[in-house]
C-alpha atoms as a PDB file:
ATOM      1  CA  UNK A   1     -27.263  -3.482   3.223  1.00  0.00           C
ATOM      2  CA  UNK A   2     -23.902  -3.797   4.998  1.00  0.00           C
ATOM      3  CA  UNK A   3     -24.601  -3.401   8.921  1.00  0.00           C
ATOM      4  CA  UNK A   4     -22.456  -0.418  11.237  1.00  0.00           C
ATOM      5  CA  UNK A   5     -19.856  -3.024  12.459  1.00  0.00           C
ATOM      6  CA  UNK A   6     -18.850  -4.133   8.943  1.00  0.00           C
ATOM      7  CA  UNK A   7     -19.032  -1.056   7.063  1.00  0.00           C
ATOM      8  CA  UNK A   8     -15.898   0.157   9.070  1.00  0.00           C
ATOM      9  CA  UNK A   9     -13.927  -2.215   6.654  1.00  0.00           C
ATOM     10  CA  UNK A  10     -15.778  -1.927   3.635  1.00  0.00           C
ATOM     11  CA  UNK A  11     -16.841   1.343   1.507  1.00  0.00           C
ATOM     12  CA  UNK A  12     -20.440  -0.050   0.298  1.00  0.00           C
ATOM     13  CA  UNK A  13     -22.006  -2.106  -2.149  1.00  0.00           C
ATOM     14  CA  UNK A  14     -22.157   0.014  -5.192  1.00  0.00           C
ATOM     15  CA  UNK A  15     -19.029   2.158  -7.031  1.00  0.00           C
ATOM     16  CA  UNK A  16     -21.366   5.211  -6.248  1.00  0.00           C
ATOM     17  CA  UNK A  17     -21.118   3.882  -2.191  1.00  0.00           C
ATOM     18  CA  UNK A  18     -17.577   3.617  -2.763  1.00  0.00           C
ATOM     19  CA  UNK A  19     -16.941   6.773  -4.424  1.00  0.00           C
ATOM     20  CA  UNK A  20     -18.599   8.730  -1.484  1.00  0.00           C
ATOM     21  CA  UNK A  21     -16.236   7.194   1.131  1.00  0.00           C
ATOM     22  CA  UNK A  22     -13.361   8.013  -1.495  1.00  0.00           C
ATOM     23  CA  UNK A  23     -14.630  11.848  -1.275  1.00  0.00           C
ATOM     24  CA  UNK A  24     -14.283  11.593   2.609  1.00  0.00           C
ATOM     25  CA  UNK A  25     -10.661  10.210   2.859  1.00  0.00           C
ATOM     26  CA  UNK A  26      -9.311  12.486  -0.233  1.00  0.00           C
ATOM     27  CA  UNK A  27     -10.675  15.515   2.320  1.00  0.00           C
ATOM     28  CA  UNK A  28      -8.602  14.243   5.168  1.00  0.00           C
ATOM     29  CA  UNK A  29      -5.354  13.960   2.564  1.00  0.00           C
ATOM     30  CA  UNK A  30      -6.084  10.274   2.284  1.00  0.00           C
ATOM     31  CA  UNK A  31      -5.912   8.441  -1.393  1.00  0.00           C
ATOM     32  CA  UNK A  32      -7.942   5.220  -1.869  1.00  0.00           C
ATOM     33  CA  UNK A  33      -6.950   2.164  -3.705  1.00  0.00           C
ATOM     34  CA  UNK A  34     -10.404   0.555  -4.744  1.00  0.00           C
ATOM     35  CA  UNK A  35     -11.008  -3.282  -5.054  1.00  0.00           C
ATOM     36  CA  UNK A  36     -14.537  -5.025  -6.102  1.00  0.00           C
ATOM     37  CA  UNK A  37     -14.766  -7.802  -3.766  1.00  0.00           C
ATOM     38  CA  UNK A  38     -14.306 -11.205  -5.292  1.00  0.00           C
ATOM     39  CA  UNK A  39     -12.146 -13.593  -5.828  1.00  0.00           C
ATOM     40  CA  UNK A  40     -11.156 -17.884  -6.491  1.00  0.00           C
ATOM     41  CA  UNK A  41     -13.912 -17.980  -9.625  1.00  0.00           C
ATOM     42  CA  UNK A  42     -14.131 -21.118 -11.232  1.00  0.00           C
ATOM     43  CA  UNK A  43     -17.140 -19.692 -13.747  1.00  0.00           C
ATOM     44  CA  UNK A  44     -15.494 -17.885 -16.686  1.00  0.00           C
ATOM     45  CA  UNK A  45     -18.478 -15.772 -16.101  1.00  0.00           C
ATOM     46  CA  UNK A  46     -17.952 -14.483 -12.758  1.00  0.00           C
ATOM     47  CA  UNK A  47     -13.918 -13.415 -13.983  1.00  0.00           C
ATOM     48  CA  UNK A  48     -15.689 -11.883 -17.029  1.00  0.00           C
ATOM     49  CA  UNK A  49     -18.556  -9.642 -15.006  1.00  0.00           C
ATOM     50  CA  UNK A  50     -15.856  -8.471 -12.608  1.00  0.00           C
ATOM     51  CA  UNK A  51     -12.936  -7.515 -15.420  1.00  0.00           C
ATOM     52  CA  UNK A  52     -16.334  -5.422 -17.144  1.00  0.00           C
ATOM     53  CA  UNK A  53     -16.725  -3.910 -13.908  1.00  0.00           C
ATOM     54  CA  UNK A  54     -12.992  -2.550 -13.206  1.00  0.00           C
ATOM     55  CA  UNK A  55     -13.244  -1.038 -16.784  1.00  0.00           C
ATOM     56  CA  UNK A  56     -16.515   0.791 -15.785  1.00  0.00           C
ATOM     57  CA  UNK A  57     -15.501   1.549 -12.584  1.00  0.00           C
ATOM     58  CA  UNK A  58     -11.817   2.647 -14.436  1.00  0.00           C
ATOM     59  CA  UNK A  59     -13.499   4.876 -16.532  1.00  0.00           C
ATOM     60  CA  UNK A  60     -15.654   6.446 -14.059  1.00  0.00           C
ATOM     61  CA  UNK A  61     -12.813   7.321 -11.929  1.00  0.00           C
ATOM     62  CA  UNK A  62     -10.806   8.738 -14.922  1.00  0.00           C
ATOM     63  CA  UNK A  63     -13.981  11.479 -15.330  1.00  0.00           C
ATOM     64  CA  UNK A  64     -13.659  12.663 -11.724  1.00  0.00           C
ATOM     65  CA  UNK A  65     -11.054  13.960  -9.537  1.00  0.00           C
ATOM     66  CA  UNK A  66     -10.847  11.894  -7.040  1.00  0.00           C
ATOM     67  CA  UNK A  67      -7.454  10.447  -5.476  1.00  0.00           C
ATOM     68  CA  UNK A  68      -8.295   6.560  -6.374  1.00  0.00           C
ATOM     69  CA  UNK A  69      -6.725   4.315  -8.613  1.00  0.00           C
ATOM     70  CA  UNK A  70      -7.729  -0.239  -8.360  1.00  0.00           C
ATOM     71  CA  UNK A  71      -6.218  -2.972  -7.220  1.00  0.00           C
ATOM     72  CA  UNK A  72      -7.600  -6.180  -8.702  1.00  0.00           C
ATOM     73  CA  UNK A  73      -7.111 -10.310  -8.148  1.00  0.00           C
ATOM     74  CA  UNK A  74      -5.446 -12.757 -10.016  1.00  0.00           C
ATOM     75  CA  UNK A  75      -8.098 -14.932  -8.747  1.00  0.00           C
ATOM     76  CA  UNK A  76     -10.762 -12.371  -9.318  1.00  0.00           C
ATOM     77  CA  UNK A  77      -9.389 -12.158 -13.317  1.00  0.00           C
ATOM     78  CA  UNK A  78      -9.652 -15.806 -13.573  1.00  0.00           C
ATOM     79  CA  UNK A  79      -6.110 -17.525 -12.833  1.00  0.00           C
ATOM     80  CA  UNK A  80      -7.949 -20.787 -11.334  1.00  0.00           C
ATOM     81  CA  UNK A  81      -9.579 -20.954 -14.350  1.00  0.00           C
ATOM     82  CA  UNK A  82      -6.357 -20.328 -16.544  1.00  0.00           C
ATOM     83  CA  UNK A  83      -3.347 -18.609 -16.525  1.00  0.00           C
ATOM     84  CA  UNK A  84      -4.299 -17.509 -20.217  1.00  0.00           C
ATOM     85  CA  UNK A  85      -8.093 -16.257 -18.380  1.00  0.00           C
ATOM     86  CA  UNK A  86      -5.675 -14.124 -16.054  1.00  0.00           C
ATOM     87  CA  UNK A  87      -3.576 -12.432 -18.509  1.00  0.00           C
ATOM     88  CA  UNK A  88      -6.351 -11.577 -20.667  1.00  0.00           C
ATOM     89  CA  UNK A  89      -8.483 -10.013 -18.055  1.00  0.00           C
ATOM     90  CA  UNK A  90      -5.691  -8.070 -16.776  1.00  0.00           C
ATOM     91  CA  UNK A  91      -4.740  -6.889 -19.725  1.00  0.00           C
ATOM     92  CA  UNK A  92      -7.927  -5.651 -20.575  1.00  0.00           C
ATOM     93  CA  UNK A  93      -7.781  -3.665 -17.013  1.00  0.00           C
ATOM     94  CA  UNK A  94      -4.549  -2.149 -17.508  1.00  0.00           C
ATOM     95  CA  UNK A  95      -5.767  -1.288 -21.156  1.00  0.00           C
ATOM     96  CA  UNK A  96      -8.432   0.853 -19.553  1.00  0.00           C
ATOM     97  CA  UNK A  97      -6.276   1.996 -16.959  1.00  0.00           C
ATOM     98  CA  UNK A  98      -3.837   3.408 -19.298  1.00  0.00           C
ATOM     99  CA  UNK A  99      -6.790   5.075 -21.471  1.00  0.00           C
ATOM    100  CA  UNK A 100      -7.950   6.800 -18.389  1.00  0.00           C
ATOM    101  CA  UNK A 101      -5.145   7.643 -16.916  1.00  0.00           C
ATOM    102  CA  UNK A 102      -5.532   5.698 -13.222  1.00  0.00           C
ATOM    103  CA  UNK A 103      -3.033   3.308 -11.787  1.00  0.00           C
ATOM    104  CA  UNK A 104      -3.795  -0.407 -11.440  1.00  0.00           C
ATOM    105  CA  UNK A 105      -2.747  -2.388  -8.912  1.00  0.00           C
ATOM    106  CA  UNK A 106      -2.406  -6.558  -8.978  1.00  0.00           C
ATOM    107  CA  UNK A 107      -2.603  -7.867  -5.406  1.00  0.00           C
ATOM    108  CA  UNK A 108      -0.205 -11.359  -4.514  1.00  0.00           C
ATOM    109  CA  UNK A 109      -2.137 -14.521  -3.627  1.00  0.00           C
ATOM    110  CA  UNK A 110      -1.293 -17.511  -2.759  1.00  0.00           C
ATOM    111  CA  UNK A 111       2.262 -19.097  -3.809  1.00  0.00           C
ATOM    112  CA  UNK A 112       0.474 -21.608  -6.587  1.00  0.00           C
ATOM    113  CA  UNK A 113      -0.097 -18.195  -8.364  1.00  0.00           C
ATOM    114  CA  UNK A 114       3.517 -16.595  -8.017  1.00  0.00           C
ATOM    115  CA  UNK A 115       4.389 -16.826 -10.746  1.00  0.00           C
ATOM    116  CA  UNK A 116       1.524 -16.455 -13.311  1.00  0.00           C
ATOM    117  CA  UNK A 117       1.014 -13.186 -11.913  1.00  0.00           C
ATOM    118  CA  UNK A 118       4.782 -12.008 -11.814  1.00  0.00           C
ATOM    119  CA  UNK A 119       5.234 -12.889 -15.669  1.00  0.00           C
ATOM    120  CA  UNK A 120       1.706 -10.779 -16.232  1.00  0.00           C
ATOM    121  CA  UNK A 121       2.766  -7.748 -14.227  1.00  0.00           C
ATOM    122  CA  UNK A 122       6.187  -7.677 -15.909  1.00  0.00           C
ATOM    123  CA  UNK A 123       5.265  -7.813 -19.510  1.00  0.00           C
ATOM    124  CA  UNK A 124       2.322  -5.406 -18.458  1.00  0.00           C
ATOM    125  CA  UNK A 125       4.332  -3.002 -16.910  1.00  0.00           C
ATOM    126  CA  UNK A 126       7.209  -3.075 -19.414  1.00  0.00           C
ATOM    127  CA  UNK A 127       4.730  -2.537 -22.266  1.00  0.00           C
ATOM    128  CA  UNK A 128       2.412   0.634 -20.588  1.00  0.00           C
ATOM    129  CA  UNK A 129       5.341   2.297 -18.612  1.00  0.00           C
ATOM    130  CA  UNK A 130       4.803   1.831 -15.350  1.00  0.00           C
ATOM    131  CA  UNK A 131       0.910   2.371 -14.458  1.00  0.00           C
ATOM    132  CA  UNK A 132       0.885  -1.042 -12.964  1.00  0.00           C
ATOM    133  CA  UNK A 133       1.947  -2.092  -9.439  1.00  0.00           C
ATOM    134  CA  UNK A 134       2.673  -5.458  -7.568  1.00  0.00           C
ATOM    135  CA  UNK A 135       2.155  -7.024  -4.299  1.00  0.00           C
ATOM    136  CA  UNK A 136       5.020  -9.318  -2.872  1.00  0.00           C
ATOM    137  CA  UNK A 137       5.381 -11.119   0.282  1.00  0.00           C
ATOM    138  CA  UNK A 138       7.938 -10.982   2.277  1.00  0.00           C
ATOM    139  CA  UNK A 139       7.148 -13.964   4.088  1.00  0.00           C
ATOM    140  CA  UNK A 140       8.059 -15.950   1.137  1.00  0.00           C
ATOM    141  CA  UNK A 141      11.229 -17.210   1.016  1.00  0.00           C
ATOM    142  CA  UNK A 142      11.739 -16.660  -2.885  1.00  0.00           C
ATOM    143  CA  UNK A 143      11.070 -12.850  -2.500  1.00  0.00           C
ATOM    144  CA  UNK A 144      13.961 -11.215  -2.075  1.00  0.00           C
ATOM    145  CA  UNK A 145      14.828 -13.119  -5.750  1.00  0.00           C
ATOM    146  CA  UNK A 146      11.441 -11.236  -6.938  1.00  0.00           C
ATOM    147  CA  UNK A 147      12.628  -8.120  -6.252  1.00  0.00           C
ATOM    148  CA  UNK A 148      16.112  -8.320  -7.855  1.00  0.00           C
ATOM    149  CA  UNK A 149      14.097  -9.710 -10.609  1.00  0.00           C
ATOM    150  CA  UNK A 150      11.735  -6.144 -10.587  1.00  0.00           C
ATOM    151  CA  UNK A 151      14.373  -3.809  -9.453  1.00  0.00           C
ATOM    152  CA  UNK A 152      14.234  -2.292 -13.096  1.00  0.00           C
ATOM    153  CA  UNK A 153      10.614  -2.917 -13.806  1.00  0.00           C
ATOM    154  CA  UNK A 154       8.465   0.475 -13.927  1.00  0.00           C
ATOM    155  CA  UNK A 155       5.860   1.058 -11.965  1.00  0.00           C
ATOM    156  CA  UNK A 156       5.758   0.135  -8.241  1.00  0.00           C
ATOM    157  CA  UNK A 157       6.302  -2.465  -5.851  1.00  0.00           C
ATOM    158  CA  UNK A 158       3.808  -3.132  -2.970  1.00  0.00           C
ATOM    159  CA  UNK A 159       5.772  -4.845   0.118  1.00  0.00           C
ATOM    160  CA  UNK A 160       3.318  -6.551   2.262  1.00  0.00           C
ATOM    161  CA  UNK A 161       4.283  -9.011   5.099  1.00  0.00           C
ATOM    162  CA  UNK A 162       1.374 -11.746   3.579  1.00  0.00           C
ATOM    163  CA  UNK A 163      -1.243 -13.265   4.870  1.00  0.00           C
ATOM    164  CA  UNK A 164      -1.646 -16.415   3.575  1.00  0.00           C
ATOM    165  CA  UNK A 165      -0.720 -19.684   5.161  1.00  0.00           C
ATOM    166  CA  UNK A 166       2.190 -21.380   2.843  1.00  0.00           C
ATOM    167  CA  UNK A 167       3.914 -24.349   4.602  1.00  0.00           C
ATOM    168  CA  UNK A 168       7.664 -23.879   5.944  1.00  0.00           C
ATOM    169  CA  UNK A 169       9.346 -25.034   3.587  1.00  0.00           C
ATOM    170  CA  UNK A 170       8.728 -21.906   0.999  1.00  0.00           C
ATOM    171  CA  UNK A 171       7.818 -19.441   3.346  1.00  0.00           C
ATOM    172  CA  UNK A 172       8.683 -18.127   6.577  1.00  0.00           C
ATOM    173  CA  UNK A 173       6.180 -19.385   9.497  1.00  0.00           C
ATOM    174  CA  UNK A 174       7.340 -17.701  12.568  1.00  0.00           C
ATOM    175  CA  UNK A 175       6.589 -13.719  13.452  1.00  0.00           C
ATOM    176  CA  UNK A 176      10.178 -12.316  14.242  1.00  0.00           C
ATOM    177  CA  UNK A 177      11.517 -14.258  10.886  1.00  0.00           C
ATOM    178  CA  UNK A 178       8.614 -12.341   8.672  1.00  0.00           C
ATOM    179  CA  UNK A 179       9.503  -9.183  10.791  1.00  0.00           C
ATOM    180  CA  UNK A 180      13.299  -9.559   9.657  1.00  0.00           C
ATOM    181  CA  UNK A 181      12.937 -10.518   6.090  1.00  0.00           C
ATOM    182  CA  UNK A 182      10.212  -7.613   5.501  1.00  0.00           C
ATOM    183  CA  UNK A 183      13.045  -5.352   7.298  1.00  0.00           C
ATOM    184  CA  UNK A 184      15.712  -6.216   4.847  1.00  0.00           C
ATOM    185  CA  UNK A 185      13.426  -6.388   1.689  1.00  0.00           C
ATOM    186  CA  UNK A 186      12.233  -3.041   2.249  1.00  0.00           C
ATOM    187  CA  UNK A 187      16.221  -1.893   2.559  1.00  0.00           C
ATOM    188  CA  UNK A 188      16.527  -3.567  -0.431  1.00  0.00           C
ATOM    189  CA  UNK A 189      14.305  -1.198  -2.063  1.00  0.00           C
ATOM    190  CA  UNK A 190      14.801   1.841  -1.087  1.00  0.00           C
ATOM    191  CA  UNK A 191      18.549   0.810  -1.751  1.00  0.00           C
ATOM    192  CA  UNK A 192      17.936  -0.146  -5.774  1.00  0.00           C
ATOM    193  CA  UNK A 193      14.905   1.765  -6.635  1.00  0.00           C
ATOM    194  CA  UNK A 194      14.210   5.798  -6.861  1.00  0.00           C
ATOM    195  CA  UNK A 195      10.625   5.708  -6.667  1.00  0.00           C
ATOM    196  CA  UNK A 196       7.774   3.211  -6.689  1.00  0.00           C
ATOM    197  CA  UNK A 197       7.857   1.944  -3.362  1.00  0.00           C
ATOM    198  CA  UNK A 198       4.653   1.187  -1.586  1.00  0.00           C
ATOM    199  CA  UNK A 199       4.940   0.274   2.046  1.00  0.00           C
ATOM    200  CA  UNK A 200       2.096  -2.041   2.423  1.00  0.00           C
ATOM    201  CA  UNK A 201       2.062  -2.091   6.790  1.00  0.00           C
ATOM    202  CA  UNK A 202      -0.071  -1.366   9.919  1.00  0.00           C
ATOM    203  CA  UNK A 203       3.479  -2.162  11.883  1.00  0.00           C
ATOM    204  CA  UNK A 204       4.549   1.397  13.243  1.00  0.00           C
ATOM    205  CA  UNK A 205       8.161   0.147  13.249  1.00  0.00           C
ATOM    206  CA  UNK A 206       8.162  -0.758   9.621  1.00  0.00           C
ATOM    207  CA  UNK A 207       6.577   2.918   8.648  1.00  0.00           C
ATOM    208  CA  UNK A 208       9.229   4.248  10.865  1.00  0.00           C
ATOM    209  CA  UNK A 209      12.093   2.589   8.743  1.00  0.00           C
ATOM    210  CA  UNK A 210      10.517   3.880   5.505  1.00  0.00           C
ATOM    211  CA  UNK A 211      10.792   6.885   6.375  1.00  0.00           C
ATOM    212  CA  UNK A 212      14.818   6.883   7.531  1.00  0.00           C
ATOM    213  CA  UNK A 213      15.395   4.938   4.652  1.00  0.00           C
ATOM    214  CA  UNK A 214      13.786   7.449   2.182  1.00  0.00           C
ATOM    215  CA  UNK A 215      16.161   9.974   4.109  1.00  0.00           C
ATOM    216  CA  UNK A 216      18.872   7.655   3.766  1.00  0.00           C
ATOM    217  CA  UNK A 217      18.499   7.040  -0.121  1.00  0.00           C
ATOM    218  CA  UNK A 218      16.363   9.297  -1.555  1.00  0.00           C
ATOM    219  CA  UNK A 219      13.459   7.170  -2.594  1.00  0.00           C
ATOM    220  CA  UNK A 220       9.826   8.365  -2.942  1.00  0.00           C
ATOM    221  CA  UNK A 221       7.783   6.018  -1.330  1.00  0.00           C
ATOM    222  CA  UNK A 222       4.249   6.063  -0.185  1.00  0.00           C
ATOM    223  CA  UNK A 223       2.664   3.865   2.374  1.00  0.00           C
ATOM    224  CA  UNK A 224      -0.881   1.739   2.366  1.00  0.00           C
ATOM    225  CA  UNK A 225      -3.618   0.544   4.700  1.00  0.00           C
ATOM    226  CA  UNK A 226      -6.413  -0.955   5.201  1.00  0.00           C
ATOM    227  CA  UNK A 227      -9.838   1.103   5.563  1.00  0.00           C
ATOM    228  CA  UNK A 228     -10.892   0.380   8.953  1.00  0.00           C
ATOM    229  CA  UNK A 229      -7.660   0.105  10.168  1.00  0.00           C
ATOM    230  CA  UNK A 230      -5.321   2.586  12.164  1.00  0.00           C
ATOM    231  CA  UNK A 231      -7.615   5.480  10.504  1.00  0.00           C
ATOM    232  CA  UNK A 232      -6.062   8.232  12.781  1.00  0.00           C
ATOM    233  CA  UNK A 233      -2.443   6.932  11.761  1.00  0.00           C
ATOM    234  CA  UNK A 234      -3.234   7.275   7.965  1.00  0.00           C
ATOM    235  CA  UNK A 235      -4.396  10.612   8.795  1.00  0.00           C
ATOM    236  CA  UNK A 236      -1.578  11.499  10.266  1.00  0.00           C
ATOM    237  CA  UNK A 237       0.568  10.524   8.083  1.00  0.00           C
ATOM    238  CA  UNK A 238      -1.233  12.461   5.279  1.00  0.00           C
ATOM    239  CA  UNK A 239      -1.070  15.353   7.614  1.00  0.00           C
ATOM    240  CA  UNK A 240       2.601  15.102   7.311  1.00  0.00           C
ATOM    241  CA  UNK A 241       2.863  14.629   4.077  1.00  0.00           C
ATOM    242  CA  UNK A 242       3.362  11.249   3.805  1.00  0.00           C
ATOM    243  CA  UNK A 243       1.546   9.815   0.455  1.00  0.00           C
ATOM    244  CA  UNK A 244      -1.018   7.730   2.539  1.00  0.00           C
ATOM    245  CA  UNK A 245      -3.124   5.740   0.422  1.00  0.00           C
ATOM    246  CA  UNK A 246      -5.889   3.127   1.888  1.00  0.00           C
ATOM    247  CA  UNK A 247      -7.075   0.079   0.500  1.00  0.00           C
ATOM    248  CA  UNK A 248     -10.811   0.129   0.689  1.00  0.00           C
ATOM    249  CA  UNK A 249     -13.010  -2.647  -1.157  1.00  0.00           C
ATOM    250  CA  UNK A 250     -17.259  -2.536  -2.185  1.00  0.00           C
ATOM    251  CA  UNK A 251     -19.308  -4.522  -3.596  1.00  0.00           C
ATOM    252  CA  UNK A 252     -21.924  -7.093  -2.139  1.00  0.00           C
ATOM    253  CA  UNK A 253     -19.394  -9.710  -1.194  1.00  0.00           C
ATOM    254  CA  UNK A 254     -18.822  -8.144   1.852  1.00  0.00           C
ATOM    255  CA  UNK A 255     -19.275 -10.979   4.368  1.00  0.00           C
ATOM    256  CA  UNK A 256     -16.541 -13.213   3.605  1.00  0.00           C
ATOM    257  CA  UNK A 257     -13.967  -9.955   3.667  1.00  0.00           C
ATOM    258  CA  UNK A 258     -15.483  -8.803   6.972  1.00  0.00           C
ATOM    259  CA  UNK A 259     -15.096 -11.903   9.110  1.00  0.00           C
ATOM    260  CA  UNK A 260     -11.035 -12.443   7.558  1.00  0.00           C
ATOM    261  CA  UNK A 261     -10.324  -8.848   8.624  1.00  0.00           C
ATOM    262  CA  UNK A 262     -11.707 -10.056  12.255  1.00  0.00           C
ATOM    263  CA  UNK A 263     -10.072 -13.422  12.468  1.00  0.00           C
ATOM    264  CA  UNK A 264      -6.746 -11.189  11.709  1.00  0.00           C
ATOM    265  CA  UNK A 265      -6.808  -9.181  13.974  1.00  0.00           C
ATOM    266  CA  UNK A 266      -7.636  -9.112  17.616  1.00  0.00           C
ATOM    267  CA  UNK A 267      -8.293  -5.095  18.228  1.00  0.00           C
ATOM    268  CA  UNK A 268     -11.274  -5.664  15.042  1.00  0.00           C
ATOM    269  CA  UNK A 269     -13.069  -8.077  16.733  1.00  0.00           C
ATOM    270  CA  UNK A 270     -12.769  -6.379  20.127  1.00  0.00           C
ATOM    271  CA  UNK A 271     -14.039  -3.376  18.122  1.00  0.00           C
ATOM    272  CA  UNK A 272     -16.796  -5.621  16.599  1.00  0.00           C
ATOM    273  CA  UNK A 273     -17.843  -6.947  20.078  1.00  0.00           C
ATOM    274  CA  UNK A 274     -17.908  -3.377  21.342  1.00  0.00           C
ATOM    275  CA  UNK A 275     -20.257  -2.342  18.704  1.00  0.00           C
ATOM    276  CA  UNK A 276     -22.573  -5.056  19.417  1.00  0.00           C
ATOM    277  CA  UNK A 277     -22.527  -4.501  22.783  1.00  0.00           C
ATOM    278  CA  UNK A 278     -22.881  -0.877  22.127  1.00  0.00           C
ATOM    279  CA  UNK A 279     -20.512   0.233  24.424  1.00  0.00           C
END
């Protein structure tokens, strides 16, 4: 059973857990991306339970109406294992994606991983006609190639700042220079795309520029967060009419997830220690 402090980050255990939290967002204008915790198998068996799982939980989702859509791992699909593991799990997902008529997402890992999972999404989204979507990070120094590279690509494109810790020499290190390059990749697309533009940020400052860029160019554009975090803001922004979706993972892997999303950031664990103290 997930305890009170965690389950502000995570939507349950089971897809039926998940779905009720789904329910509650959708009623405050909120969308949910779901993702079954997991990820870095090196057991073809794990990548193979999990890919089973976002077909089921595909399929379930395609018989409701519910606002959702997934947004699986390449390391969760098997890329450690083999690229080959990766692109046949993911296929398989967007397969059943595309037969039920929900969007699947592909989140960016780490740079080893680049890309395998660029080459996948491509051919993937090229084939189906844009149901996929892509992470990039713009703390990678190679990214603003990326994009030029998926300017034409349907589906969408999922800006995040990143999170993992690449050395200097292929990524940007310090905070202003992330800041920056996420500033000018986001221009970038809202400059060469129409639509398909996911602003993947808790920075008020970046949401800001989405929107006078989308005034500027004309671009739909939506933006995402993390369940748990800045939950009045995504509200708000729904209220607007913003397209506010919120990335909200399940599943009984919950531990590892909770204590990353407090090492992250320094408001969760003051909001952890506050709930422990019970004040």
């Amino acid at each position: 059973m997930i305890p009170p402090i965690a389950s502000r980050f995570v939507a349950g255990e089971t897809p039926a857990a998940a779905f009720d939290h789904v329910r509650e967002a959708n009623e405050d204008g909120v969308k949910v991306i779901l993702n079954l915790l997991g990820e870095h198998y090196h057991d073809r068996e794990d990548a193979d339970a999990d890919a089973e799982a976002y077909v089921s939980l595909l399929r379930d989702i395609g018989n409701t109406d519910l606002d959702a859509c997934v947004s699986v791992k390449p390391s969760q699909l098997g890329i450690d294992i083999g690229a080959d593991v990766f692109r046949e799990h993911y296929r398989r997902v967007v397969e059943a994606g595309d037969e039920h008529g929900v969007f699947v997402w592909c989140d960016m890992e780490d740079a080893d991983t680049t890309d395998a999972t660029l080459d996948a999404f491509e051919g993937l989204a090229r084939e189906f006609g844009g149901g996929v979507g892509l992470c990039v990070q713009a703390n990678l120094r190679r990214t603003r190639e990326d994009l030029a590279r998926l300017v034409d690509v349907p589906g969408k494109i999922r800006l995040v700042k990143g999170a993992y810790d690449e050395p200097e020499s292929i990524a940007y290190t310090d905070k202003a220079d992330v800041n920056e390059a996420y500033r000018e990749d986001l221009e970038f697309l809202f400059k060469e795309r129409e639509a398909g533009i996911a602003v993947g940020s808790h920075d008020p400052k970046m949401i800001s520029l989405a929107g006078e860029l989308s005034a500027e160019y004309g671009a739909d554009y939506e933006v995402q967060m993390l369940m748990g975090v800045r939950e009045d803001e995504q509200r708000r922004l729904a209220a607007e009419g913003v397209e506010t979706w919120q990335y909200a993972p399940y599943g009984d892997k919950w531990l590892s997830y909770f204590y990353r999303r407090l090492r992250e950031r320094k408001e969760n664990a003051l909001f952890a220690l506050r709930a422990v103290a019970g004040v």
